[in-house]
PDB file of N, CA and C in Angstrom:
ATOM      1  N   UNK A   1      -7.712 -13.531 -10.040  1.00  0.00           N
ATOM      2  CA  UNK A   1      -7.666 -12.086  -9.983  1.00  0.00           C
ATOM      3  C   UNK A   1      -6.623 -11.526 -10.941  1.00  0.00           C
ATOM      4  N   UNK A   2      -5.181 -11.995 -11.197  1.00  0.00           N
ATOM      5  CA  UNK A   2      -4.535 -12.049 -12.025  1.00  0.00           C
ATOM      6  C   UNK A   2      -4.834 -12.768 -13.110  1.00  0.00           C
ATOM      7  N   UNK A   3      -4.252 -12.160 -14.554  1.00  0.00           N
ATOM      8  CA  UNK A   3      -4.049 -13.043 -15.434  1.00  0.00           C
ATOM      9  C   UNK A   3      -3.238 -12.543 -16.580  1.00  0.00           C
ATOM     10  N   UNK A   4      -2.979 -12.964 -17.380  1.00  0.00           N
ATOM     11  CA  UNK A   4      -2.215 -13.310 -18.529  1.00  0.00           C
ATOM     12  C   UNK A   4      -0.596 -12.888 -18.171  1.00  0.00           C
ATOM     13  N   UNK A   5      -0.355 -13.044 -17.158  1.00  0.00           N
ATOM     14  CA  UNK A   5       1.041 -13.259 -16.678  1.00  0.00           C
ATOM     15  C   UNK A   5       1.497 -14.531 -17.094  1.00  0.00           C
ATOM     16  N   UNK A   6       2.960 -14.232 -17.164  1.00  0.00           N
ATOM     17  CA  UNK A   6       4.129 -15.817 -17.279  1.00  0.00           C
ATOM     18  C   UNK A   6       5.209 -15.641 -17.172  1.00  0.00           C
ATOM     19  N   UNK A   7       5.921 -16.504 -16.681  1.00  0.00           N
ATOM     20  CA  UNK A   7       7.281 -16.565 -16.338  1.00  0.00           C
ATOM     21  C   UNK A   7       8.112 -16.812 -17.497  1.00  0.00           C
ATOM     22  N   UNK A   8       9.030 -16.442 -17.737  1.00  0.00           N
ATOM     23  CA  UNK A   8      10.782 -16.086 -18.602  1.00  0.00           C
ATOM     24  C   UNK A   8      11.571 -16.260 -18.104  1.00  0.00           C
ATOM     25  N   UNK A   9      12.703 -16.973 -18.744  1.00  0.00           N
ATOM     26  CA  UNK A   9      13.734 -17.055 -18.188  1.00  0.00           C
ATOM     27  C   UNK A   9      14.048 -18.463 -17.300  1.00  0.00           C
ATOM     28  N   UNK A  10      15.367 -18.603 -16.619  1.00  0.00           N
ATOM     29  CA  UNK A  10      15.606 -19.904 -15.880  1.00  0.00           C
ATOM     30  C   UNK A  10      15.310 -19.360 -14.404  1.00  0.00           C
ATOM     31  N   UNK A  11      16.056 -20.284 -13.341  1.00  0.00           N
ATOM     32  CA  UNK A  11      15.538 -20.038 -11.896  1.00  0.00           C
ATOM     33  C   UNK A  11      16.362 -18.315 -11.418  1.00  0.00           C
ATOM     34  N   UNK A  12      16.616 -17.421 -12.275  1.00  0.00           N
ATOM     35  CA  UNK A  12      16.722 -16.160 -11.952  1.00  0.00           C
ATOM     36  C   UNK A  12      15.199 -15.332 -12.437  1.00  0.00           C
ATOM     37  N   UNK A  13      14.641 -16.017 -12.913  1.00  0.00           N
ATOM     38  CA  UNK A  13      13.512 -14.917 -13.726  1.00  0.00           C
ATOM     39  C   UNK A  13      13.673 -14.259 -14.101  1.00  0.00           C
ATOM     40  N   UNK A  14      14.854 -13.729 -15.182  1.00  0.00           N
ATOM     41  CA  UNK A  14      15.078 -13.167 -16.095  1.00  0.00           C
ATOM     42  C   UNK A  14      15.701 -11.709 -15.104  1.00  0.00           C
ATOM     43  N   UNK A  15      16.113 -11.737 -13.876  1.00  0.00           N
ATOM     44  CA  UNK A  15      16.217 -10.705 -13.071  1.00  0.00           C
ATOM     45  C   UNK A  15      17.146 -10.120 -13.851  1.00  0.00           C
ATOM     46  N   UNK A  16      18.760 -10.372 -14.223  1.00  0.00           N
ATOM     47  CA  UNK A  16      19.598  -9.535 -14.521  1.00  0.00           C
ATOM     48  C   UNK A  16      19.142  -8.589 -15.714  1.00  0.00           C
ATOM     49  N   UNK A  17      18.265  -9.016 -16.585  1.00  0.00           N
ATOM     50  CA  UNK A  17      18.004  -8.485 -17.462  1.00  0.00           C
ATOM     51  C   UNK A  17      16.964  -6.989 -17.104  1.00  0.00           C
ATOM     52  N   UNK A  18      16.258  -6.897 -15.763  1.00  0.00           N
ATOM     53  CA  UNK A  18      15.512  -6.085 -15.462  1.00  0.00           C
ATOM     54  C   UNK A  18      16.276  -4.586 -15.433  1.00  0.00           C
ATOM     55  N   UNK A  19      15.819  -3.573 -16.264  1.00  0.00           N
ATOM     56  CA  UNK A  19      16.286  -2.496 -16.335  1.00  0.00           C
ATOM     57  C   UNK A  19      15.527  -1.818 -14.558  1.00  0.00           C
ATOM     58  N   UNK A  20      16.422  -0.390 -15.002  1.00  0.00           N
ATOM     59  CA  UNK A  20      15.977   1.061 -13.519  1.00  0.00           C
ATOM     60  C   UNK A  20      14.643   1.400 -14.243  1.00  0.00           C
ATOM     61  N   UNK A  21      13.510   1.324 -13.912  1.00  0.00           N
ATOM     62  CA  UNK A  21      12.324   1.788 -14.042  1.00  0.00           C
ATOM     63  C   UNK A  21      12.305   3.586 -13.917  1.00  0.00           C
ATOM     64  N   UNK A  22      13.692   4.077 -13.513  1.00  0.00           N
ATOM     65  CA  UNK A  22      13.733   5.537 -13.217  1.00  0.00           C
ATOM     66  C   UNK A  22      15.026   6.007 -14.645  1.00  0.00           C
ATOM     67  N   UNK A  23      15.197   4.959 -15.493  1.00  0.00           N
ATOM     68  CA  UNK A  23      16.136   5.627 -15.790  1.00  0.00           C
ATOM     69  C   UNK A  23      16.108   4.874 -17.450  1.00  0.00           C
ATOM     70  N   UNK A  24      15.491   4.099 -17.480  1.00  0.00           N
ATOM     71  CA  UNK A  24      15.016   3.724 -18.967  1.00  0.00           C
ATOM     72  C   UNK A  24      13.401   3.289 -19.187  1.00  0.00           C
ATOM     73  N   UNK A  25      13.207   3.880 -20.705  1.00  0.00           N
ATOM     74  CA  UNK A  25      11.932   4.024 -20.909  1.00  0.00           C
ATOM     75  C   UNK A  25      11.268   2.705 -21.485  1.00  0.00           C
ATOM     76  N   UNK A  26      12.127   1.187 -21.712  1.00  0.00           N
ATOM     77  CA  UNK A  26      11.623   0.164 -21.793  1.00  0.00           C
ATOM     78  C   UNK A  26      11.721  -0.367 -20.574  1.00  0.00           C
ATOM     79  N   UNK A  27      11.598  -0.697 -19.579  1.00  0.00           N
ATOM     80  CA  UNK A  27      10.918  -0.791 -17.925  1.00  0.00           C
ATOM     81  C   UNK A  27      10.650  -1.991 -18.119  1.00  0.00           C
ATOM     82  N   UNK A  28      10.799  -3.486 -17.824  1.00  0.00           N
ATOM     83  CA  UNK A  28      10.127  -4.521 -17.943  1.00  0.00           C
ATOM     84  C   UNK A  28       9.500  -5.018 -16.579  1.00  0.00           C
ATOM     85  N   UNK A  29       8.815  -5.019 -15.932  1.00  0.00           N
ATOM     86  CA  UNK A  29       8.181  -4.850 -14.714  1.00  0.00           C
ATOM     87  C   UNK A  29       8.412  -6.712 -13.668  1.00  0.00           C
ATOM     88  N   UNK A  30       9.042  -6.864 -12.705  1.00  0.00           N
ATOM     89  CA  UNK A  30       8.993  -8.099 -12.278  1.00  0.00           C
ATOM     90  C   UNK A  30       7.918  -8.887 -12.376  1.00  0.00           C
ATOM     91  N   UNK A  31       8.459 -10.144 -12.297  1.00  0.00           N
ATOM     92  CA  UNK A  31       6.862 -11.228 -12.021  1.00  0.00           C
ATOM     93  C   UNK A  31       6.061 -10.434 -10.955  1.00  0.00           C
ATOM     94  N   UNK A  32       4.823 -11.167 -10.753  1.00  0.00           N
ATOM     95  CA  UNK A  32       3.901 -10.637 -10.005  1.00  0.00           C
ATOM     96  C   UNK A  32       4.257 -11.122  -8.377  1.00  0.00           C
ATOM     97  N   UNK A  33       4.152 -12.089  -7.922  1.00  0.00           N
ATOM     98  CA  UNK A  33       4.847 -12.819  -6.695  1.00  0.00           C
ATOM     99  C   UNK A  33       6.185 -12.656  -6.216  1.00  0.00           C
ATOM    100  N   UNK A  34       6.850 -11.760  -7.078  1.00  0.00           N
ATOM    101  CA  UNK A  34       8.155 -11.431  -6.543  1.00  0.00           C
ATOM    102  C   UNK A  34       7.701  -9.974  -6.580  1.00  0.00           C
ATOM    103  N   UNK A  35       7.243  -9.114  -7.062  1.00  0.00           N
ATOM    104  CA  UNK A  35       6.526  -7.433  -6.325  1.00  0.00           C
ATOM    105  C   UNK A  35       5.544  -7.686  -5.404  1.00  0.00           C
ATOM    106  N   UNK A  36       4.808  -8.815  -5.474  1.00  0.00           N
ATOM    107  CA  UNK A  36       4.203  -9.033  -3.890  1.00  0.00           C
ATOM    108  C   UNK A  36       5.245  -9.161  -2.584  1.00  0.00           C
ATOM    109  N   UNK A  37       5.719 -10.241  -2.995  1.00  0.00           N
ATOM    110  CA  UNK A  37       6.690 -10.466  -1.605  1.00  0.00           C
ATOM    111  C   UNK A  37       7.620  -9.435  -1.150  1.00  0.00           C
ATOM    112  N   UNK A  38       7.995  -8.599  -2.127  1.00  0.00           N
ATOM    113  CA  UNK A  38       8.852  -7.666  -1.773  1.00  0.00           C
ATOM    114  C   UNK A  38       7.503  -6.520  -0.953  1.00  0.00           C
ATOM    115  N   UNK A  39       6.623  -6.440  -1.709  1.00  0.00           N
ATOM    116  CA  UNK A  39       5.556  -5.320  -0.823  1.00  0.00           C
ATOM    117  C   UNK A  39       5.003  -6.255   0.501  1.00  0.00           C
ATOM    118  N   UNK A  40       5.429  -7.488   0.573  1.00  0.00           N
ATOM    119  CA  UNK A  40       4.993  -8.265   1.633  1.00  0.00           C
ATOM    120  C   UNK A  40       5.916  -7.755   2.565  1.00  0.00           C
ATOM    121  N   UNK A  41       7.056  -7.812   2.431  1.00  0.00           N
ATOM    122  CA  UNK A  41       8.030  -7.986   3.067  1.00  0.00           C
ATOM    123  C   UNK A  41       8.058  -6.193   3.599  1.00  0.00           C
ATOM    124  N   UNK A  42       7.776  -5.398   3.054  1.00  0.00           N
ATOM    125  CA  UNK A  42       8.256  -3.729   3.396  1.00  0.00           C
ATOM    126  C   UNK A  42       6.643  -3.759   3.844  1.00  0.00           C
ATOM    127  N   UNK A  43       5.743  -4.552   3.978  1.00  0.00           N
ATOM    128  CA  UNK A  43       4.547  -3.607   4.903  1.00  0.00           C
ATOM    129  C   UNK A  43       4.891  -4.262   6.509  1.00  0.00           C
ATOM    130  N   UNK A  44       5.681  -5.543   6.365  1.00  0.00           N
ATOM    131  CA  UNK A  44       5.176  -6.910   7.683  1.00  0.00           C
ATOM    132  C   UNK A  44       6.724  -5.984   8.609  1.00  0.00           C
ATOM    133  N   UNK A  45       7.914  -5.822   7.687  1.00  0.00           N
ATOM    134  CA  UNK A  45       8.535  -5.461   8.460  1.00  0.00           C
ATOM    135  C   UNK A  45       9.416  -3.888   9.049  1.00  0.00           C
ATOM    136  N   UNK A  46       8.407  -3.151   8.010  1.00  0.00           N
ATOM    137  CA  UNK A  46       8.930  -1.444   7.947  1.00  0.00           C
ATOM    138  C   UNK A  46       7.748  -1.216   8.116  1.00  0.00           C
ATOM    139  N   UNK A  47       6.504  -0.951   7.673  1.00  0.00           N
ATOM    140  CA  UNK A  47       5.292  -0.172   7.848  1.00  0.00           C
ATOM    141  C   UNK A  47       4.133  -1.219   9.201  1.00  0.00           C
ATOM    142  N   UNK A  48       4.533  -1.839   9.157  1.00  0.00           N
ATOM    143  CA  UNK A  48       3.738  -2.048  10.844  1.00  0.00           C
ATOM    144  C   UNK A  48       4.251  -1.682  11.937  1.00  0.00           C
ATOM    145  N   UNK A  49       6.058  -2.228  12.226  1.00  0.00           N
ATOM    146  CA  UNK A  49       5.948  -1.353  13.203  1.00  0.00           C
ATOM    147  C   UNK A  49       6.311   0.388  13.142  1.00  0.00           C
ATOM    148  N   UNK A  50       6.378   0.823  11.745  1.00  0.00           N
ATOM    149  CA  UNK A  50       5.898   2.424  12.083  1.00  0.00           C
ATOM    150  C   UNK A  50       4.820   2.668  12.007  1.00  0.00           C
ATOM    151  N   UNK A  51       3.570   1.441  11.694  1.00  0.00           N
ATOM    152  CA  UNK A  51       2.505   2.579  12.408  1.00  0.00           C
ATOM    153  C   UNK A  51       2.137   2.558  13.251  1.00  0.00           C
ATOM    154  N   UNK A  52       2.746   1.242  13.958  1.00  0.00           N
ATOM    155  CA  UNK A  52       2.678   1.586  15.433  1.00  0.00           C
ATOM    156  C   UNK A  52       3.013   3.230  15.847  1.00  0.00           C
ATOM    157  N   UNK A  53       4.373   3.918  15.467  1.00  0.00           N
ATOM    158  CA  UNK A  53       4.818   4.768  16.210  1.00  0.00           C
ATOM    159  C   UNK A  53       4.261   5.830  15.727  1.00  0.00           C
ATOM    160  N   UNK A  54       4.240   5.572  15.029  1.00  0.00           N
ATOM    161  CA  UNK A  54       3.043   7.279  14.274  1.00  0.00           C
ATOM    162  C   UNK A  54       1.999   6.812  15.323  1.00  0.00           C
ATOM    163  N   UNK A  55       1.283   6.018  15.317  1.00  0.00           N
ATOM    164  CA  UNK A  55      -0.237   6.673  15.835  1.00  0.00           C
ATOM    165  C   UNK A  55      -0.254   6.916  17.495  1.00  0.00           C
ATOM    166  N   UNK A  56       0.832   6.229  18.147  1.00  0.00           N
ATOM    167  CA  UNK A  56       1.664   5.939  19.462  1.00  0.00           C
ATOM    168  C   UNK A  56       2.104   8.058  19.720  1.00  0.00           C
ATOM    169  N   UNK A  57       2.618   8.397  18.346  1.00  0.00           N
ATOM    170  CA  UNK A  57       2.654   9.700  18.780  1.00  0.00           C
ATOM    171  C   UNK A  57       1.752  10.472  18.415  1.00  0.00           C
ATOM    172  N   UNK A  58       0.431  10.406  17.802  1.00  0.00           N
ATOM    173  CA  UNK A  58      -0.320  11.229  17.807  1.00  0.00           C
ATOM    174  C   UNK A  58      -1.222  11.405  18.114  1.00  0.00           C
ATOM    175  N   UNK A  59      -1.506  10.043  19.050  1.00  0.00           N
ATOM    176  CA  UNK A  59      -2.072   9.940  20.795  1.00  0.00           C
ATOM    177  C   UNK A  59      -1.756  10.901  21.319  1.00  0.00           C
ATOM    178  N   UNK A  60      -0.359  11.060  22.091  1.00  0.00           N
ATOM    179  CA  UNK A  60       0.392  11.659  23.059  1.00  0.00           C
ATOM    180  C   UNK A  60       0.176  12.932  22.557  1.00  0.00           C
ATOM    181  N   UNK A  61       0.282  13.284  21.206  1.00  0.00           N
ATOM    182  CA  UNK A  61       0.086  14.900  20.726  1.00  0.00           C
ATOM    183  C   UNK A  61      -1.101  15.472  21.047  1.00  0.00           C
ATOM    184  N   UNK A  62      -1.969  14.362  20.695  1.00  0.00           N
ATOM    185  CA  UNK A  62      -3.772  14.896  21.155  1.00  0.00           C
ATOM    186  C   UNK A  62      -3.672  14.819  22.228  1.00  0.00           C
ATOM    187  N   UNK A  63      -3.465  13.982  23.320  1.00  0.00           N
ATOM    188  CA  UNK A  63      -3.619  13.578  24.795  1.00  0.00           C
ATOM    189  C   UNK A  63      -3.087  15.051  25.646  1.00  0.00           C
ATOM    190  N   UNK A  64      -1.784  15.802  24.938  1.00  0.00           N
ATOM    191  CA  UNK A  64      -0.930  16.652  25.633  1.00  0.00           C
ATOM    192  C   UNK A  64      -1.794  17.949  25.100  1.00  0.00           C
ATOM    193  N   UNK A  65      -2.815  17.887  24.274  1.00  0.00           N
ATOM    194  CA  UNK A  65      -3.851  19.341  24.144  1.00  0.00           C
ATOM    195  C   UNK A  65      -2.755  20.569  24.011  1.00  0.00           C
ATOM    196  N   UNK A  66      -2.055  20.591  23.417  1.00  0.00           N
ATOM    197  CA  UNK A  66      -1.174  21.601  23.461  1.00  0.00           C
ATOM    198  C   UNK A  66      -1.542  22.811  21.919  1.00  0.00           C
ATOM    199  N   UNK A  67      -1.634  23.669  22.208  1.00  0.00           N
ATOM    200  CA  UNK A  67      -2.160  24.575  20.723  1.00  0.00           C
ATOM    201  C   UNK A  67      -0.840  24.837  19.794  1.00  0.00           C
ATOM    202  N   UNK A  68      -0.037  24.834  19.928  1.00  0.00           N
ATOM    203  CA  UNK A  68       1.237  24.862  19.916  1.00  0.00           C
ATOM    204  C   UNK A  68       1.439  23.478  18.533  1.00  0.00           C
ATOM    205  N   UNK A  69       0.485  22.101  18.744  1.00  0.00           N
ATOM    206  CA  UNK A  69       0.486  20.971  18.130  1.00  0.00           C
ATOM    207  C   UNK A  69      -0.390  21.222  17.532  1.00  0.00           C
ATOM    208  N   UNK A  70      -1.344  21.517  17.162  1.00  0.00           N
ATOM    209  CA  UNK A  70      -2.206  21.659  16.365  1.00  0.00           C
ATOM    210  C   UNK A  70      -2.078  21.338  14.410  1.00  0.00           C
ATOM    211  N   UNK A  71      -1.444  22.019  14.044  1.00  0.00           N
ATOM    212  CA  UNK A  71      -0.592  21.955  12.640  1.00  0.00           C
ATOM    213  C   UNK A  71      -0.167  20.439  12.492  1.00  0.00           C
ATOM    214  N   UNK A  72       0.582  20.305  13.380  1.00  0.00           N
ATOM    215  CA  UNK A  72       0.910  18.396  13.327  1.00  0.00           C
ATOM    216  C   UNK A  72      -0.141  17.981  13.356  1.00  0.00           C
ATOM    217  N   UNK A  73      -0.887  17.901  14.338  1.00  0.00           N
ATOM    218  CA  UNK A  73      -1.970  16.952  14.558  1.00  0.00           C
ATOM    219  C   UNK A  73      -2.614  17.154  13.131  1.00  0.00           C
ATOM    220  N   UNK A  74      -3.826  18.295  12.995  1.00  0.00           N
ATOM    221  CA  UNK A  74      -3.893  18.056  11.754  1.00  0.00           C
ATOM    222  C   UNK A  74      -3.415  18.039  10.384  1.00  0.00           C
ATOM    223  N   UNK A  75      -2.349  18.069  10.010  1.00  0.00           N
ATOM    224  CA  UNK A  75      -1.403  17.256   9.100  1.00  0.00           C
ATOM    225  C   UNK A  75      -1.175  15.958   8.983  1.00  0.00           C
ATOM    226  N   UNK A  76      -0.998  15.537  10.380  1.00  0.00           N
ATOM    227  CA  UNK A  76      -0.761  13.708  10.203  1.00  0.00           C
ATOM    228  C   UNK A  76      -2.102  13.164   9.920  1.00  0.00           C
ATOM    229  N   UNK A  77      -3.244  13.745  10.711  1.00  0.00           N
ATOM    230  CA  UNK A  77      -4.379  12.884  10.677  1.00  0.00           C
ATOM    231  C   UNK A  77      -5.192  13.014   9.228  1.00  0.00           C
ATOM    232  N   UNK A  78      -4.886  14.552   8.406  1.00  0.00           N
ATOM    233  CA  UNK A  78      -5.262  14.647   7.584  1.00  0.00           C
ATOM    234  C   UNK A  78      -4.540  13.997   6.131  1.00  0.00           C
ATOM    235  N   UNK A  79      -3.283  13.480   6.828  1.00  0.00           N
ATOM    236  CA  UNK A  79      -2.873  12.718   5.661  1.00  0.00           C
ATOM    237  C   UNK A  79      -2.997  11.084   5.619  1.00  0.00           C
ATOM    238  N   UNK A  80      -2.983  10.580   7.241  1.00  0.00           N
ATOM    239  CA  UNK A  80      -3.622   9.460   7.199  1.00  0.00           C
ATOM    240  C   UNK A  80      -4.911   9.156   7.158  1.00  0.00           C
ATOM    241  N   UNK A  81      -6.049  10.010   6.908  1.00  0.00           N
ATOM    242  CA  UNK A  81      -7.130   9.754   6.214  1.00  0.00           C
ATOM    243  C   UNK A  81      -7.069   9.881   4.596  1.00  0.00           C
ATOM    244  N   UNK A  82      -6.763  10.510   4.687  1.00  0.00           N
ATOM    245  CA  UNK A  82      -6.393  10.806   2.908  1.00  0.00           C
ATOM    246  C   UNK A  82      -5.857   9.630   2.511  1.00  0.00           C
ATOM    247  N   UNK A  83      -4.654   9.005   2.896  1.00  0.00           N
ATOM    248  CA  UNK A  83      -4.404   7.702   2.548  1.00  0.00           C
ATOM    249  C   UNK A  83      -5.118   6.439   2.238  1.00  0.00           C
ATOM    250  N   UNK A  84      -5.714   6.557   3.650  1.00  0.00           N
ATOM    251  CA  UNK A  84      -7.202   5.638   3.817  1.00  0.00           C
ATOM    252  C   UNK A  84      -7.963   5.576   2.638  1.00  0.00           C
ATOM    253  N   UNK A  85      -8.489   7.031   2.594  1.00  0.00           N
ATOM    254  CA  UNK A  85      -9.657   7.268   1.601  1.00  0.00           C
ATOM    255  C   UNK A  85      -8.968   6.851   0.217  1.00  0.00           C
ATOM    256  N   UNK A  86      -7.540   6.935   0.068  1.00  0.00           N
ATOM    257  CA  UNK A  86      -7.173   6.646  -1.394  1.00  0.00           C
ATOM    258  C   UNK A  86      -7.093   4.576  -2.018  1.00  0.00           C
ATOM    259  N   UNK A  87      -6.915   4.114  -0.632  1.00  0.00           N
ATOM    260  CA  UNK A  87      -7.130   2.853  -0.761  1.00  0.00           C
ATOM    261  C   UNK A  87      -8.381   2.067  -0.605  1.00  0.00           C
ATOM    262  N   UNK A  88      -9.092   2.941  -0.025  1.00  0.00           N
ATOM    263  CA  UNK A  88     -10.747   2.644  -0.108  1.00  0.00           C
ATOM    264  C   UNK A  88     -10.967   2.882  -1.702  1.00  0.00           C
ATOM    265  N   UNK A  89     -10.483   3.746  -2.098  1.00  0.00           N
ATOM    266  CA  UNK A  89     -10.832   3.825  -3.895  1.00  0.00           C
ATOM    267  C   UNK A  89     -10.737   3.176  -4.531  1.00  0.00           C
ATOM    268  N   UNK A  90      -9.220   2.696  -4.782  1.00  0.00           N
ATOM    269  CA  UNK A  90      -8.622   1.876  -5.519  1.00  0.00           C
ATOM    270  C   UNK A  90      -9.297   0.456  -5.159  1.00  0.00           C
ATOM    271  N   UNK A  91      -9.659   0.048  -4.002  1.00  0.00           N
ATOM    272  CA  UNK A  91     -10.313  -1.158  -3.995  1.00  0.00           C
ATOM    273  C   UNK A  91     -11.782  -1.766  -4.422  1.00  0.00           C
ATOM    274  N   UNK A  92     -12.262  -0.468  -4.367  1.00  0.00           N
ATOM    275  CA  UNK A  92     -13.492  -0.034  -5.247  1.00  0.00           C
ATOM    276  C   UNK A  92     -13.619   0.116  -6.372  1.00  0.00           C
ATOM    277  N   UNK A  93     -12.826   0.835  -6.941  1.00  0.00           N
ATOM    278  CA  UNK A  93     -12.444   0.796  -8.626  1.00  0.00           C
ATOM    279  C   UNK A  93     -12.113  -0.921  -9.089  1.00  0.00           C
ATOM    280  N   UNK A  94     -11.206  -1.546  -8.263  1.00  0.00           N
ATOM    281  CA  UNK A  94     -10.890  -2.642  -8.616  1.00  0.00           C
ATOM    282  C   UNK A  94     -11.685  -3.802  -8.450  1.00  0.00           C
ATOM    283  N   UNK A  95     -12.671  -3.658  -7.443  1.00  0.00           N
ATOM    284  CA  UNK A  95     -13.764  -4.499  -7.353  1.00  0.00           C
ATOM    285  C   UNK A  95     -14.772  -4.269  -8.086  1.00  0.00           C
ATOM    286  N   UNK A  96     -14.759  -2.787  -8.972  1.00  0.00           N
ATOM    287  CA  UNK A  96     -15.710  -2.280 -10.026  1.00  0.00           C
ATOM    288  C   UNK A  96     -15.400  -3.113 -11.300  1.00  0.00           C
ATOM    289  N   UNK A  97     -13.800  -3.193 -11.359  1.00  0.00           N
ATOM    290  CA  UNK A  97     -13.587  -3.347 -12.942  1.00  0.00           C
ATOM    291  C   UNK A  97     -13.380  -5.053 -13.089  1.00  0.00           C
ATOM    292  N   UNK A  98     -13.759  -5.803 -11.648  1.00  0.00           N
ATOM    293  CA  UNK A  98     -13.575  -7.256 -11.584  1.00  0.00           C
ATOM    294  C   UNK A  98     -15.081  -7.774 -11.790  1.00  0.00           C
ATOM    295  N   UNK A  99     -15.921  -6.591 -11.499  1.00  0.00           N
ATOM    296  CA  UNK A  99     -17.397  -6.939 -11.086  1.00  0.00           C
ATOM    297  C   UNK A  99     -17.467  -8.547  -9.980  1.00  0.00           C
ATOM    298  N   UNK A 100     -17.014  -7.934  -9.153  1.00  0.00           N
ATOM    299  CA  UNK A 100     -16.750  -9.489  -8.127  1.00  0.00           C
ATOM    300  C   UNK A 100     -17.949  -9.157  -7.107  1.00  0.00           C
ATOM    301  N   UNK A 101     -18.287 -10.395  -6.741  1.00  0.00           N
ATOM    302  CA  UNK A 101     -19.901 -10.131  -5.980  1.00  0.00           C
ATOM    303  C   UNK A 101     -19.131 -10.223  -4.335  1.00  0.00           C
ATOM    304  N   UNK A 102     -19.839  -9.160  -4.061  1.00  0.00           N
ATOM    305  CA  UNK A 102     -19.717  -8.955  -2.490  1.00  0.00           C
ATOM    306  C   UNK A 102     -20.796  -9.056  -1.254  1.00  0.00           C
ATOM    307  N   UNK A 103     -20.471 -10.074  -0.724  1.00  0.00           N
ATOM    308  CA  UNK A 103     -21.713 -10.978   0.298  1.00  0.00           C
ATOM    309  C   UNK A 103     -22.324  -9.512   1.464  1.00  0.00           C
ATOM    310  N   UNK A 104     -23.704  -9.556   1.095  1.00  0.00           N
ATOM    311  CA  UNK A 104     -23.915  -8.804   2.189  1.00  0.00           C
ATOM    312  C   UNK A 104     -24.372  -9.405   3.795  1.00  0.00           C
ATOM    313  N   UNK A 105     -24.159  -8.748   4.759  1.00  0.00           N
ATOM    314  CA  UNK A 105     -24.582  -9.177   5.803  1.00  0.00           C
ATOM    315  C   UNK A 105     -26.138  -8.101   6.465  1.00  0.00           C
ATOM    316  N   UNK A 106     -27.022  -9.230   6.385  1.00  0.00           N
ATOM    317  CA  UNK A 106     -28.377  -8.250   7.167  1.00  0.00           C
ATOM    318  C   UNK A 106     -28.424  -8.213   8.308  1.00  0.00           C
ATOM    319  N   UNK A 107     -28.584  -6.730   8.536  1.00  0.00           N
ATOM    320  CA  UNK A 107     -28.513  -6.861  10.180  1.00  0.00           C
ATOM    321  C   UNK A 107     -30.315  -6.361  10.319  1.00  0.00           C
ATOM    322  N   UNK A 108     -30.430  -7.421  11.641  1.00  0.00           N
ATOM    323  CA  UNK A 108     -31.916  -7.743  12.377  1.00  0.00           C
ATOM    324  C   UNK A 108     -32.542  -6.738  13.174  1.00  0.00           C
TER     325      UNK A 108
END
């Protein structure tokens, strides 16, 4: 799925040399397996259990029918679909531009 990546450098991977991506315009971007693990690491241990608590409260917001909530409710839900829908894209685009065959299942 990757390719024409390679490693530089000794057992630092060339880290010290990595510039602020916010603050200079030659940006050299980490290996690929070290921006995975780091996005491994911030979904397994910051974004699961908050989405536990987001959706934990917007149960209780719908459940409590209050008109008063309304604005929240649809704000959160309209931005966690929106989210959704934006990673449904990108995986589509990316399974477009891989042309990778996708098994169908027939249902009887």
């Amino acid at each position: 799925m990757e390719g024409k990546w390679r490693c530089c450098g000794r057992d630092t991977l060339g880290a010290g040399e990595l510039k602020n991506p916010f603050r200079s315009a030659d940006w050299v971007s980490p290996p690929p397996y070290i921006d995975y693990q780091s996005g491994s690491i911030t979904a397994e241990r910051i974004l699961s259990p908050l989405r536990v608590s987001v959706l934990r409260t917007l149960q209780d917001l719908v459940e409590e029918k209050k008109p008063e909530n309304w604005y929240t409710t649809f704000l959160v839900t309209f931005i966690l679909l929106h989210n959704y829908e934006r990673g449904v894209a990108f995986q589509r685009a990316f399974w477009a531009k891989r042309k990778a065959k996708v098994s169908q299942i027939l249902k009887s």
